[in-house]
PDB file of N, CA and C in Angstrom:
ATOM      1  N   UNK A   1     -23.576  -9.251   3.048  1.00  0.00           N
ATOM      2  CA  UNK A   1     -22.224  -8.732   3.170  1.00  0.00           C
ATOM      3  C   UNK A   1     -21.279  -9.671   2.427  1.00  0.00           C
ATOM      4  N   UNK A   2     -20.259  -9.114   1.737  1.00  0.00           N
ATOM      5  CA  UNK A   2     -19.555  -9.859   0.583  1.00  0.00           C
ATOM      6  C   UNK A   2     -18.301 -10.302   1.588  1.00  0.00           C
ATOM      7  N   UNK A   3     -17.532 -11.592   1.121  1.00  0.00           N
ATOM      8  CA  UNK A   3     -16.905 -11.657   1.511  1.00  0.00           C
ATOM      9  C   UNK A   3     -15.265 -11.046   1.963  1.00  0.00           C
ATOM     10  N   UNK A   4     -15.205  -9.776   0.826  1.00  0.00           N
ATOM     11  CA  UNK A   4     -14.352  -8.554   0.895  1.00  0.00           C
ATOM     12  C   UNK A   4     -14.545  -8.138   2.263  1.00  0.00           C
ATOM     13  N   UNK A   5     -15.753  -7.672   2.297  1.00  0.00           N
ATOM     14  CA  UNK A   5     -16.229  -6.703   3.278  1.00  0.00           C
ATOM     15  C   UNK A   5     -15.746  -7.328   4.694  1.00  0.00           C
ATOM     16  N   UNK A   6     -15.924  -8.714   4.787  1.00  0.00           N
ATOM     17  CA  UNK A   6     -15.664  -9.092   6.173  1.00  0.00           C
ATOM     18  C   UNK A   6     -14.346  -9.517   6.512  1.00  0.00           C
ATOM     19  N   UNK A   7     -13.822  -9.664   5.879  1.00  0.00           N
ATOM     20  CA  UNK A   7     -12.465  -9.542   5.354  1.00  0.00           C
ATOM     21  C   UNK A   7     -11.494  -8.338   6.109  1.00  0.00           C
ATOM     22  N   UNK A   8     -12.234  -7.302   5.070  1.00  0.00           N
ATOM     23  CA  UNK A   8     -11.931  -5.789   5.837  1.00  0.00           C
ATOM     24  C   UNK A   8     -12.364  -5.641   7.306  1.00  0.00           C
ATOM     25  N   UNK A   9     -13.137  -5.677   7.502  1.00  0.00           N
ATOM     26  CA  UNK A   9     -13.640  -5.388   9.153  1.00  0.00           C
ATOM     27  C   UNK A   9     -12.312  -6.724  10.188  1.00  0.00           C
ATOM     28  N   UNK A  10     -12.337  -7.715   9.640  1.00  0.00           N
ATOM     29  CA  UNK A  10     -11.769  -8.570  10.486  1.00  0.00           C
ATOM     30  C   UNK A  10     -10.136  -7.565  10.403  1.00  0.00           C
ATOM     31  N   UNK A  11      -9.851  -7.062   9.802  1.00  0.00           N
ATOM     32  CA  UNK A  11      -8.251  -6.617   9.333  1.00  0.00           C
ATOM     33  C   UNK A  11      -8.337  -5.309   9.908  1.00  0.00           C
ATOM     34  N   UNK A  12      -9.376  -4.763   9.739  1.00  0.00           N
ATOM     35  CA  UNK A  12      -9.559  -3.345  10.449  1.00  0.00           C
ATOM     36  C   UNK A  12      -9.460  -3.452  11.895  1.00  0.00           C
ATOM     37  N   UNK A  13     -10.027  -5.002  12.818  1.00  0.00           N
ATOM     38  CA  UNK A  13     -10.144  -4.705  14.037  1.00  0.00           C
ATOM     39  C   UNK A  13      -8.909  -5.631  14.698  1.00  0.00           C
ATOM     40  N   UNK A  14      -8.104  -5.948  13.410  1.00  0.00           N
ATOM     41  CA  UNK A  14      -6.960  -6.748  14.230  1.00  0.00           C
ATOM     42  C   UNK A  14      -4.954  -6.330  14.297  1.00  0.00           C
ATOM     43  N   UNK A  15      -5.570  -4.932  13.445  1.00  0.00           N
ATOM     44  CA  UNK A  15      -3.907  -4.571  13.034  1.00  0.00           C
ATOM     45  C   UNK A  15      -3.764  -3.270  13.738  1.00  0.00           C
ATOM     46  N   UNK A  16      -2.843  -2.533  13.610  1.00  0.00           N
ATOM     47  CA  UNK A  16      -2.348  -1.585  14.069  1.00  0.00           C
ATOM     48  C   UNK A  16      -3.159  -0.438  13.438  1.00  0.00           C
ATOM     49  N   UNK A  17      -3.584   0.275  14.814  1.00  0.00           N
ATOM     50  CA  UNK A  17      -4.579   1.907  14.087  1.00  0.00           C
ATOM     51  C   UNK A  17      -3.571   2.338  12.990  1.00  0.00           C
ATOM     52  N   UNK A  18      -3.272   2.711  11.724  1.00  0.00           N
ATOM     53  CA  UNK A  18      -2.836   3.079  11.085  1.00  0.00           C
ATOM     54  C   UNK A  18      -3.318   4.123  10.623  1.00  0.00           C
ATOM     55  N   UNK A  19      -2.932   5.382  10.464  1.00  0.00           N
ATOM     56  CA  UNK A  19      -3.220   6.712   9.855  1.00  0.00           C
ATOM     57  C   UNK A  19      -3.837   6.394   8.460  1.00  0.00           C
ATOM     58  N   UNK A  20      -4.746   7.016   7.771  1.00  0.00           N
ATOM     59  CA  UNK A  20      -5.256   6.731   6.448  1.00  0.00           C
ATOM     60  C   UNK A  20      -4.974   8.065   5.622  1.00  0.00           C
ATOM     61  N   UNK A  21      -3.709   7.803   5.114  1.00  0.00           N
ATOM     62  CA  UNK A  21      -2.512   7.257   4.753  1.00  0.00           C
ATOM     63  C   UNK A  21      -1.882   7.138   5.568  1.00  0.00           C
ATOM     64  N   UNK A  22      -0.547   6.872   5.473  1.00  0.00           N
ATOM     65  CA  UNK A  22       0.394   6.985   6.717  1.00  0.00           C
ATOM     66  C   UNK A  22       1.633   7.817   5.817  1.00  0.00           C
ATOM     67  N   UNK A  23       1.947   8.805   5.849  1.00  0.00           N
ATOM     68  CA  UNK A  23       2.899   9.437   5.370  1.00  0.00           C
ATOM     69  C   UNK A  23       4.497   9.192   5.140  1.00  0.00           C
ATOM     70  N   UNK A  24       5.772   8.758   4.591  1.00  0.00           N
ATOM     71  CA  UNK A  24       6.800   8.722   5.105  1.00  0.00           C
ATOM     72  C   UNK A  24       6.820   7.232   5.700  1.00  0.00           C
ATOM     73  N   UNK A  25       6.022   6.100   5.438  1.00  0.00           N
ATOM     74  CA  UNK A  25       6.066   5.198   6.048  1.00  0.00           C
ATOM     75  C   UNK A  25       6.099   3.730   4.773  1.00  0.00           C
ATOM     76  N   UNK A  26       6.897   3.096   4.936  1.00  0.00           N
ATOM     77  CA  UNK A  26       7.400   1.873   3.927  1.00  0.00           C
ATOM     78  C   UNK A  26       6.480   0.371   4.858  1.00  0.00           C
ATOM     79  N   UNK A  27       6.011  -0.017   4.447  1.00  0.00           N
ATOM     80  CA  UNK A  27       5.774  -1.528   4.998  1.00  0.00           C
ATOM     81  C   UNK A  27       7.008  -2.936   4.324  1.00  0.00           C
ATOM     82  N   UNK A  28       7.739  -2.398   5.024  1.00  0.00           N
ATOM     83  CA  UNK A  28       9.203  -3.652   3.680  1.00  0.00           C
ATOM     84  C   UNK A  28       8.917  -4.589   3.814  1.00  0.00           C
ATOM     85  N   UNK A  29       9.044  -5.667   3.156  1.00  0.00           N
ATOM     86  CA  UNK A  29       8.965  -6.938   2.716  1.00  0.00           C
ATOM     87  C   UNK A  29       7.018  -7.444   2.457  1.00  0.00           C
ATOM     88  N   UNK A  30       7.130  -8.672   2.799  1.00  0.00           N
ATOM     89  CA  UNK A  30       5.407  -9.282   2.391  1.00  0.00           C
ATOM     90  C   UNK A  30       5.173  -8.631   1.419  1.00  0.00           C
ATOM     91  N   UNK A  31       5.885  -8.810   0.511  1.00  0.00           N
ATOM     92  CA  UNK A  31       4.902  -8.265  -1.243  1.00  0.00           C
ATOM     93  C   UNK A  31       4.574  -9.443  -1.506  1.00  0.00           C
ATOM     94  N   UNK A  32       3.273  -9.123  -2.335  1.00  0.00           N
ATOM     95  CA  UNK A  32       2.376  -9.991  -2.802  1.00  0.00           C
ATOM     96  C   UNK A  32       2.761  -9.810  -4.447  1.00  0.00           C
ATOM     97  N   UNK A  33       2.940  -8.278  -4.949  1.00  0.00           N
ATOM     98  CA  UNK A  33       3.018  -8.039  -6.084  1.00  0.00           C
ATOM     99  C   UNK A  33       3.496  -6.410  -6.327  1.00  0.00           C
ATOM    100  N   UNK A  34       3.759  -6.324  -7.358  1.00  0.00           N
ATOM    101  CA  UNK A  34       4.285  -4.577  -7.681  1.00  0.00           C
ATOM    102  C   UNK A  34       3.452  -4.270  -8.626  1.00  0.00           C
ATOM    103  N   UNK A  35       2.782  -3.029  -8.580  1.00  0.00           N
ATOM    104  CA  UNK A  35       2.094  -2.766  -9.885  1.00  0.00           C
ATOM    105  C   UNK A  35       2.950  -1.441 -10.181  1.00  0.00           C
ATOM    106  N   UNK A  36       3.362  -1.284 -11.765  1.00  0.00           N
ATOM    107  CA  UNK A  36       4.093   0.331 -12.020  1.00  0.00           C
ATOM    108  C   UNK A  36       3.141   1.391 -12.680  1.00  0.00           C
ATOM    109  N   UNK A  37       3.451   2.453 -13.117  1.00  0.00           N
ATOM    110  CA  UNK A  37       3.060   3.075 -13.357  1.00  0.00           C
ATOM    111  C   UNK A  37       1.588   3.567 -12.848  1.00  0.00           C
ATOM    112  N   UNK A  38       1.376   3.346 -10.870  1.00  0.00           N
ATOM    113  CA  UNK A  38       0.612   4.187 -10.266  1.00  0.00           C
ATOM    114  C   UNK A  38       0.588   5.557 -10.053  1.00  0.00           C
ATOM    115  N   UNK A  39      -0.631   6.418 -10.485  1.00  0.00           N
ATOM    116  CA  UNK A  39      -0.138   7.691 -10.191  1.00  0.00           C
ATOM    117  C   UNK A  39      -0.664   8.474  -8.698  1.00  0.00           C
ATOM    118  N   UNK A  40      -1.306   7.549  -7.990  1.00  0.00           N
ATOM    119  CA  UNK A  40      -1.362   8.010  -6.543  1.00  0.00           C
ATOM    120  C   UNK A  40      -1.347   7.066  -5.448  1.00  0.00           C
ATOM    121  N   UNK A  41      -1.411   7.293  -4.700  1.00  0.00           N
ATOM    122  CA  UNK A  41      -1.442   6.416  -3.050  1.00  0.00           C
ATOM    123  C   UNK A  41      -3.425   5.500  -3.335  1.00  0.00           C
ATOM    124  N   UNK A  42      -3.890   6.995  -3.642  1.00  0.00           N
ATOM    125  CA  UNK A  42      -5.643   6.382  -3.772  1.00  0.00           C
ATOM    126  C   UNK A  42      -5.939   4.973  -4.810  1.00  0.00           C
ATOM    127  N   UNK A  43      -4.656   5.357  -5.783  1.00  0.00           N
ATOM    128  CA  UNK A  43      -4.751   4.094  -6.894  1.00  0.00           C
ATOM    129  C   UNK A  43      -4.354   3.028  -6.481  1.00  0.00           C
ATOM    130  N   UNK A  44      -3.192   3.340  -5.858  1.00  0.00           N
ATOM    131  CA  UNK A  44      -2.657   2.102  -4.780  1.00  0.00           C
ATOM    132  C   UNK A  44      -3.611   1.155  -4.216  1.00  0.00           C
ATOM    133  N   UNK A  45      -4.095   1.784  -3.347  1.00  0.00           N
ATOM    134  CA  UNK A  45      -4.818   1.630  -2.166  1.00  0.00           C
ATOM    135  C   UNK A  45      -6.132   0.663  -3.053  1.00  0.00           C
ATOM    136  N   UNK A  46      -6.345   1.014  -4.072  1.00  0.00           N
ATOM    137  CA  UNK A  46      -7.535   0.673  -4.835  1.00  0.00           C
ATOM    138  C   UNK A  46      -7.323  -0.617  -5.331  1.00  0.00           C
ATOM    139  N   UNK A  47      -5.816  -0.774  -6.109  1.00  0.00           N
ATOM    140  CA  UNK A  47      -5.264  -1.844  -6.306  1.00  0.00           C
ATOM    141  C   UNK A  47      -5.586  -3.366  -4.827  1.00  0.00           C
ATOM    142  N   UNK A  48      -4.900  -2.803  -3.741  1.00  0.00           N
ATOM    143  CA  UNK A  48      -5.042  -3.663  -2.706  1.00  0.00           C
ATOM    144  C   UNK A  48      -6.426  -4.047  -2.536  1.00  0.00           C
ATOM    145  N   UNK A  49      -7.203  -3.012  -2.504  1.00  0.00           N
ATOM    146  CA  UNK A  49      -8.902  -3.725  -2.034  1.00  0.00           C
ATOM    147  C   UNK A  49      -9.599  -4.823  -3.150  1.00  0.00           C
ATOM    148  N   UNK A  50      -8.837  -4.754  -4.495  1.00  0.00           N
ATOM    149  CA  UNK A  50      -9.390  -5.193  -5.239  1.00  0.00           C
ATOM    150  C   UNK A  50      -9.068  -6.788  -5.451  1.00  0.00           C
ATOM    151  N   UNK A  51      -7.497  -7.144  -4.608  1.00  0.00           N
ATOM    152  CA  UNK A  51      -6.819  -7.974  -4.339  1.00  0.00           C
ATOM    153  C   UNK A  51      -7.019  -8.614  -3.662  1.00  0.00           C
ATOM    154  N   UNK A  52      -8.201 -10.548  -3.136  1.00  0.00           N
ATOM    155  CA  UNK A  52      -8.288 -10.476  -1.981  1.00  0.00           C
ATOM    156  C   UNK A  52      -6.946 -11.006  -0.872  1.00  0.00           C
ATOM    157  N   UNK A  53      -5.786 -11.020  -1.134  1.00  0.00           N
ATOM    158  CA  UNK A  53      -4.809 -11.317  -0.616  1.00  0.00           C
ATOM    159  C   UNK A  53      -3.890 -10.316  -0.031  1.00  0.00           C
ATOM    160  N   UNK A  54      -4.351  -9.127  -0.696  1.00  0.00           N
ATOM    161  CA  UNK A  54      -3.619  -7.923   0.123  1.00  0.00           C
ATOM    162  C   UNK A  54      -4.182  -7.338   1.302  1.00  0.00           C
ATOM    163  N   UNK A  55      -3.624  -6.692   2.552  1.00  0.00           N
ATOM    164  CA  UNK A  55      -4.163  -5.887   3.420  1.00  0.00           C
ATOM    165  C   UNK A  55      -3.354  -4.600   3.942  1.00  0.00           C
ATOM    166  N   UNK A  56      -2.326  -4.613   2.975  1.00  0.00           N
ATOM    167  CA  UNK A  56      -1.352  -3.797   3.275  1.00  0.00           C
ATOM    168  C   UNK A  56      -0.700  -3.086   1.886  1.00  0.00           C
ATOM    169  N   UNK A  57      -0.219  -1.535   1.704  1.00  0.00           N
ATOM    170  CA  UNK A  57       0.354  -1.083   0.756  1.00  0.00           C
ATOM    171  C   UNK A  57       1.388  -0.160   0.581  1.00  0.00           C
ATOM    172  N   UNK A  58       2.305  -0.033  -0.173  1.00  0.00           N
ATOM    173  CA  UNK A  58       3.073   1.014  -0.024  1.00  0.00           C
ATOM    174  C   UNK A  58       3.224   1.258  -1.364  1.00  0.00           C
ATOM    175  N   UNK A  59       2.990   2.552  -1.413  1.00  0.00           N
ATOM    176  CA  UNK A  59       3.503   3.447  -2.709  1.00  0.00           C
ATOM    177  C   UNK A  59       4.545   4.320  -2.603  1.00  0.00           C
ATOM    178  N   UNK A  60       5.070   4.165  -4.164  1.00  0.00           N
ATOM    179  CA  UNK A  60       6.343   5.260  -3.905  1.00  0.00           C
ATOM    180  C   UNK A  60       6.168   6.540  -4.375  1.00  0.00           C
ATOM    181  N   UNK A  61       6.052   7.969  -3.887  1.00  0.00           N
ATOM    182  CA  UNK A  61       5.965   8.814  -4.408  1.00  0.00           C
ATOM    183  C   UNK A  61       6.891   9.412  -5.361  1.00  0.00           C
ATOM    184  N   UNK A  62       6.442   9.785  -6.449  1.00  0.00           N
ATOM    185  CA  UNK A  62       7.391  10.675  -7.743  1.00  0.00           C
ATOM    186  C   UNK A  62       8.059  11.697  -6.946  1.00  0.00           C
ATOM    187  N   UNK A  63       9.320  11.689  -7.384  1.00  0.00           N
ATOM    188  CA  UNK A  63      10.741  11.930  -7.518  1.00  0.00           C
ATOM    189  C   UNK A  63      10.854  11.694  -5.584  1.00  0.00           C
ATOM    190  N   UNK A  64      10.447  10.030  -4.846  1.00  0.00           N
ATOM    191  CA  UNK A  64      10.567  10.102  -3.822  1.00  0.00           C
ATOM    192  C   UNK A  64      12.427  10.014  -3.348  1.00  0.00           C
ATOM    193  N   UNK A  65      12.137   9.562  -2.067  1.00  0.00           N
ATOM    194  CA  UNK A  65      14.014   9.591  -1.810  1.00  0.00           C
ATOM    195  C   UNK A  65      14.823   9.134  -2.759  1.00  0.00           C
ATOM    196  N   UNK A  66      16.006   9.767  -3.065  1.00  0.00           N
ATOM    197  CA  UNK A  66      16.848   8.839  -3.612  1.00  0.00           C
ATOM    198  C   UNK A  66      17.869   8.094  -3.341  1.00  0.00           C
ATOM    199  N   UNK A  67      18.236   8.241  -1.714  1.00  0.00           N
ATOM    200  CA  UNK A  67      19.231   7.649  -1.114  1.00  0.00           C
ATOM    201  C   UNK A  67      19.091   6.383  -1.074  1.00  0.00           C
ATOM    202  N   UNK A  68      17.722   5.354  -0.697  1.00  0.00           N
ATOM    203  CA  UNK A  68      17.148   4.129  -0.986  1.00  0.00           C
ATOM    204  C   UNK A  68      17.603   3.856  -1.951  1.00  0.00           C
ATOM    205  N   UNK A  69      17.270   3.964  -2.849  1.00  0.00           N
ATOM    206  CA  UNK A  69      17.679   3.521  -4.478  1.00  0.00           C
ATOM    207  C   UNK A  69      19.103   3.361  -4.496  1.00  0.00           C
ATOM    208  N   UNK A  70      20.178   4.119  -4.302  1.00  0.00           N
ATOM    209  CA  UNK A  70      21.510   4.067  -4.034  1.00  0.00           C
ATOM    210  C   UNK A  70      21.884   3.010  -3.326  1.00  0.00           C
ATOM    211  N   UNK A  71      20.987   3.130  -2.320  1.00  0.00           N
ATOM    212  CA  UNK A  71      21.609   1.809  -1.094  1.00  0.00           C
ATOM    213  C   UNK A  71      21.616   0.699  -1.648  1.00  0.00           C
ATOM    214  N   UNK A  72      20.636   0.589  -2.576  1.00  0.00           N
ATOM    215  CA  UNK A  72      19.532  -1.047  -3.174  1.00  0.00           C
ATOM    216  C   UNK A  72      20.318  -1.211  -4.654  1.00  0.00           C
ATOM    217  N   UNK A  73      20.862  -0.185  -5.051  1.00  0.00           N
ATOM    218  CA  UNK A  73      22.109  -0.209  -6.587  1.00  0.00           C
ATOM    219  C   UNK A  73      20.728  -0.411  -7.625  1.00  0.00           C
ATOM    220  N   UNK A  74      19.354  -0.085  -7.274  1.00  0.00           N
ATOM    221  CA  UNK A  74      18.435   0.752  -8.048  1.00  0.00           C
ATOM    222  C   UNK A  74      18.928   2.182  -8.836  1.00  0.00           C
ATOM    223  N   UNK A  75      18.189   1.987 -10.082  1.00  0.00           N
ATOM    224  CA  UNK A  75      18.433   2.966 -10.904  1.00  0.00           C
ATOM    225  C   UNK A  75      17.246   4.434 -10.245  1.00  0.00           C
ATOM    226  N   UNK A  76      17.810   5.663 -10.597  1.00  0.00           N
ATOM    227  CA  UNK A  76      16.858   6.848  -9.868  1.00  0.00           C
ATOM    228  C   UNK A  76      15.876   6.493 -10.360  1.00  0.00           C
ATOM    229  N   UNK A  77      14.778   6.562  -9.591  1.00  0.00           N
ATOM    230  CA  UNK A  77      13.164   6.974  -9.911  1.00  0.00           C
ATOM    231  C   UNK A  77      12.337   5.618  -9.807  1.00  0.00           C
ATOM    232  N   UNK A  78      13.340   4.437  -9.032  1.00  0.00           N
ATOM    233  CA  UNK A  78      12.867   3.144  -9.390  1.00  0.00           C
ATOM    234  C   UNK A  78      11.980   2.950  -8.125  1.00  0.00           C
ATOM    235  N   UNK A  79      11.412   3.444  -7.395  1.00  0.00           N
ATOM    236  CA  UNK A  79      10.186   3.488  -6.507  1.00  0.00           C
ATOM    237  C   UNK A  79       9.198   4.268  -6.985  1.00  0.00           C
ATOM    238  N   UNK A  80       9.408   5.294  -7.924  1.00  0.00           N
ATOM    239  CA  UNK A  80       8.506   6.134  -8.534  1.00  0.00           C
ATOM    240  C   UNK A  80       7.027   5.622  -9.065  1.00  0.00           C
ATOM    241  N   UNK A  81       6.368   6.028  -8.466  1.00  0.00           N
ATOM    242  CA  UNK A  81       4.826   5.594  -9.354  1.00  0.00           C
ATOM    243  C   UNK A  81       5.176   3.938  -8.865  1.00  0.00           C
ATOM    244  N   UNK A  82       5.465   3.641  -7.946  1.00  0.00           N
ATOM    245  CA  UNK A  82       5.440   2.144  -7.889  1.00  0.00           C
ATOM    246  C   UNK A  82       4.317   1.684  -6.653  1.00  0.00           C
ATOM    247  N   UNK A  83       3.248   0.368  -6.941  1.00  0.00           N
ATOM    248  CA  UNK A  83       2.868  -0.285  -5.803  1.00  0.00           C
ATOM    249  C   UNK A  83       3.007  -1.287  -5.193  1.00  0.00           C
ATOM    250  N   UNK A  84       3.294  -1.338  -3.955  1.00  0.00           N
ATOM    251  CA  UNK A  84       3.456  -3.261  -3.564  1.00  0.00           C
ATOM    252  C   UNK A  84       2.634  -3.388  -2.706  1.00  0.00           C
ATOM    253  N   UNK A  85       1.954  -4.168  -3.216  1.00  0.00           N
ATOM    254  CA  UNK A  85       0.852  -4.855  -2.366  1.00  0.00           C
ATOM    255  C   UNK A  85       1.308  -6.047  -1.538  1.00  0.00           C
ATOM    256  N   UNK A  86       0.869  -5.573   0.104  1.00  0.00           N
ATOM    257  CA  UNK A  86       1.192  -6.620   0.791  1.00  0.00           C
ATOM    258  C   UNK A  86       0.492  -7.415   1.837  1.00  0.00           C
ATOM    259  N   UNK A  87       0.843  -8.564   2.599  1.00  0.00           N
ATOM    260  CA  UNK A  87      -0.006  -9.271   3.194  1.00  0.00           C
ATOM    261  C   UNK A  87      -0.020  -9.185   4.416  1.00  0.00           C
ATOM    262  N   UNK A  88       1.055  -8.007   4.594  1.00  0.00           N
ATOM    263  CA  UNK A  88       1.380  -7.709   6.302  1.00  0.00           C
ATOM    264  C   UNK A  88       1.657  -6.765   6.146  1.00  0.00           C
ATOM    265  N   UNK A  89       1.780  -5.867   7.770  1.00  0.00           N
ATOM    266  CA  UNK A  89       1.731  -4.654   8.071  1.00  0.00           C
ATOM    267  C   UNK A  89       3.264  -4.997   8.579  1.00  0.00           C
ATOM    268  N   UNK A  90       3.997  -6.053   8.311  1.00  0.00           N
ATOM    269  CA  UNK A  90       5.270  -6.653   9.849  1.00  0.00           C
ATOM    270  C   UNK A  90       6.255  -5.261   8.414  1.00  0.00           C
ATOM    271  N   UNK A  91       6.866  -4.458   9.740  1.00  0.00           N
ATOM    272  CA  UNK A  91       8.263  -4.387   9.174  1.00  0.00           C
ATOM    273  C   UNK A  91       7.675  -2.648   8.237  1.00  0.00           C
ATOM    274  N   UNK A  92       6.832  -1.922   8.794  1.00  0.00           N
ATOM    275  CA  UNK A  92       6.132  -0.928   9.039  1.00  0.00           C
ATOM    276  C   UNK A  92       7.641  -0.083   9.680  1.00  0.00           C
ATOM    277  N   UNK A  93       8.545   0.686   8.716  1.00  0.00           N
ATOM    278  CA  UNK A  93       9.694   1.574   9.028  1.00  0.00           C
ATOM    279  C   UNK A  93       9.057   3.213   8.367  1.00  0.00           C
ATOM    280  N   UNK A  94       9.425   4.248   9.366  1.00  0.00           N
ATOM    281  CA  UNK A  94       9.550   5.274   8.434  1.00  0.00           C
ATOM    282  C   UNK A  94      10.479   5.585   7.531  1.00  0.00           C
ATOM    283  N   UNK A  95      10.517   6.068   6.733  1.00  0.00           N
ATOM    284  CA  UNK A  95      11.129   5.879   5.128  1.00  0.00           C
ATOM    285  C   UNK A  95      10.577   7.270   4.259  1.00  0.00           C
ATOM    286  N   UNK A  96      11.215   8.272   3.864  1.00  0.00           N
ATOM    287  CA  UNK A  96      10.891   8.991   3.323  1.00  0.00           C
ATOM    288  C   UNK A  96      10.483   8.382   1.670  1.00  0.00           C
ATOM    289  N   UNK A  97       9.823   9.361   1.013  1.00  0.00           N
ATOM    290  CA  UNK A  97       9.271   8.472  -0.524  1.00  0.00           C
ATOM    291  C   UNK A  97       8.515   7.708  -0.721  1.00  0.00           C
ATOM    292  N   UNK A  98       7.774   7.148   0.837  1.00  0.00           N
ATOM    293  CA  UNK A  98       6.437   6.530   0.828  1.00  0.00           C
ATOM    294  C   UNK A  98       5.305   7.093   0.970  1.00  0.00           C
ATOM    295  N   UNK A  99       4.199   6.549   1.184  1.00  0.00           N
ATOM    296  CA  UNK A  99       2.976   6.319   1.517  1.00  0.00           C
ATOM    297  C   UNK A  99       2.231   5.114   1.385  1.00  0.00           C
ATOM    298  N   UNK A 100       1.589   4.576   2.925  1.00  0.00           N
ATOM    299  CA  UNK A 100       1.603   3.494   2.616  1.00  0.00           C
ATOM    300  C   UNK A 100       0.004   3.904   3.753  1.00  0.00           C
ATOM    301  N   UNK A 101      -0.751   2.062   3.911  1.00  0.00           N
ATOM    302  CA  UNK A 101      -2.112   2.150   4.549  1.00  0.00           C
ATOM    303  C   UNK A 101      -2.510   0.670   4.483  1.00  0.00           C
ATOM    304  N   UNK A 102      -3.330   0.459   5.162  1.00  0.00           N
ATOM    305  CA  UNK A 102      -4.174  -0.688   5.042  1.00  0.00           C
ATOM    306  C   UNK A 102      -4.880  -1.088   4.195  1.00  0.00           C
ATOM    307  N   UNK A 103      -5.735  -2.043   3.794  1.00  0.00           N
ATOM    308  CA  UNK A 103      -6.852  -2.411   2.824  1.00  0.00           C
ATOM    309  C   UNK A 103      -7.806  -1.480   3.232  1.00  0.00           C
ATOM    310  N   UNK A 104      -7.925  -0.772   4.272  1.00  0.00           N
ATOM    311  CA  UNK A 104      -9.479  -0.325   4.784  1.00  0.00           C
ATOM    312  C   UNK A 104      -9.115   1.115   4.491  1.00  0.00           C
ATOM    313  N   UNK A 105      -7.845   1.790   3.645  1.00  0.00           N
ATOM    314  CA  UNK A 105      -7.530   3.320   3.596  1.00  0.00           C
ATOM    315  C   UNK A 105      -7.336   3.080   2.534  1.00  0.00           C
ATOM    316  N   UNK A 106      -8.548   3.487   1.731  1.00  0.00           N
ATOM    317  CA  UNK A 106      -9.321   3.330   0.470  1.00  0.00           C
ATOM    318  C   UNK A 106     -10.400   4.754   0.339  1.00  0.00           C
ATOM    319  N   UNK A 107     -10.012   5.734  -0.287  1.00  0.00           N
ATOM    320  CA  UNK A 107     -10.975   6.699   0.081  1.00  0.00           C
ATOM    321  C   UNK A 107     -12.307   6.279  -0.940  1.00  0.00           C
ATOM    322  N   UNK A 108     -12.380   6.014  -2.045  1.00  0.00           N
ATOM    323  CA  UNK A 108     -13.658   5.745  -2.600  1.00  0.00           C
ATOM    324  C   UNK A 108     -14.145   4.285  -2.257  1.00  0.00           C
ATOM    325  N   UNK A 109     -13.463   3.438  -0.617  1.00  0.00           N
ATOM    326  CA  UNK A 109     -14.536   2.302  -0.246  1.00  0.00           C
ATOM    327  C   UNK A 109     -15.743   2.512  -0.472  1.00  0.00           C
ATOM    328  N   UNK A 110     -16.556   3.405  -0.063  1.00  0.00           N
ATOM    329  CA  UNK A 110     -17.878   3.090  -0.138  1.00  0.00           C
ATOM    330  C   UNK A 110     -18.672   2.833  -1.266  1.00  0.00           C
ATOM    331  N   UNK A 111     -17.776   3.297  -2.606  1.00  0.00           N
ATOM    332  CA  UNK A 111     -18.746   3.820  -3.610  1.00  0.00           C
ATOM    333  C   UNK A 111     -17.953   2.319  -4.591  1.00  0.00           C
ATOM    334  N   UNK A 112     -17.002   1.437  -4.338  1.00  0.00           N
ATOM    335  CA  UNK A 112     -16.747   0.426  -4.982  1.00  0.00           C
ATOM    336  C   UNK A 112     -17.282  -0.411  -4.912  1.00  0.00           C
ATOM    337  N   UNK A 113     -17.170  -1.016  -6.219  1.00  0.00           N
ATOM    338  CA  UNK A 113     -17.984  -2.070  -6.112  1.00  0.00           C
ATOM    339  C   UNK A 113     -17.373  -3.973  -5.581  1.00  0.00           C
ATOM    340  N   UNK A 114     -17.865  -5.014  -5.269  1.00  0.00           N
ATOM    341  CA  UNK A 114     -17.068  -6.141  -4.462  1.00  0.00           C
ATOM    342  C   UNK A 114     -16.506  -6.199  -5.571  1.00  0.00           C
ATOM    343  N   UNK A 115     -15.192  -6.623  -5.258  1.00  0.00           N
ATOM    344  CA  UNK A 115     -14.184  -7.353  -6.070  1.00  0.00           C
ATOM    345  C   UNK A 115     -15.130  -8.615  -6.579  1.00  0.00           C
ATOM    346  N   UNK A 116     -14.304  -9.407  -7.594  1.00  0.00           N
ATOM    347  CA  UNK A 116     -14.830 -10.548  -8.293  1.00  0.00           C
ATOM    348  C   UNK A 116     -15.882 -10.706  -8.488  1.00  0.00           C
TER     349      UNK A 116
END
C-alpha cells in the first residue's frame, strides 16, 4: 500500500462524511494552490489526489455565481474553470458556483495510478 493510499484512508476516517461531490459548497480559505483552466469537478478532484498535500477541493463552475465576484471586486467569470486545492475542510460554507469534495471524491480512484 502506497503511501497516498494511507494517507487517503487516514483522511477518509477523520473528516466530515462529505457528499462525493458536495454541490453548492465552497471550502474558503487553506489553499494550497489554484489551478485554471479546469474543465470539471472530476479534474479537480484529480488534481488534489495527485497532490500529496491536498485533502480538500473546490471548483468553480462555468458561468458560476456572480454576486461573489462583485463582492471580491473580481472580474466576471473569475471562479470559472478554477481549482483550489486545499489542506482543510475548516470553513466548508454553502456558496452557489461551487463544487467541492475531499481527496477520497475522485471518481477514477481506483483506476489511478500512485502519485510520484
Amino acid at each position: 500500500m502506497g503511501l497516498k493510499t494511507i494517507i487517503l484512508l487516514l483522511l477518509v476516517a477523520s473528516t466530515i462524511a462529505w457528499r462525493c461531490p458536495e454541490y453548492s459548497l465552497d471550502f474558503k480559505g487553506n489553499d494550497i494552490t489554484a489551478v485554471s483552466g479546469v474543465q470539471s469537478w472530476d479534474e479537480c478532484a484529480s488534481h488534489c489526489y495527485e497532490n500529496l498535500a491536498c485533502s480538500h477541493w473546490t471548483w468553480g463552475v462555468p458561468n458560476g455565481e456572480k454576486r461573489r465576484e462583485t463582492e471580491r471586486n473580481r472580474s466576471p467569470g473569475y471562479y470559472n474553470n478554477r481549482c483550489y486545492l486545499k489542506d482543510s475542510d475548516i470553513g466548508g460554507r454553502r456558496a452557489g458556483g461551487f463544487i467541492s469534495g475531499s481527496v477520497a471524491c475522485v471518481a477514477s480512484v481506483a483506476c489511478a495510478p500512485s502519485p510520484g
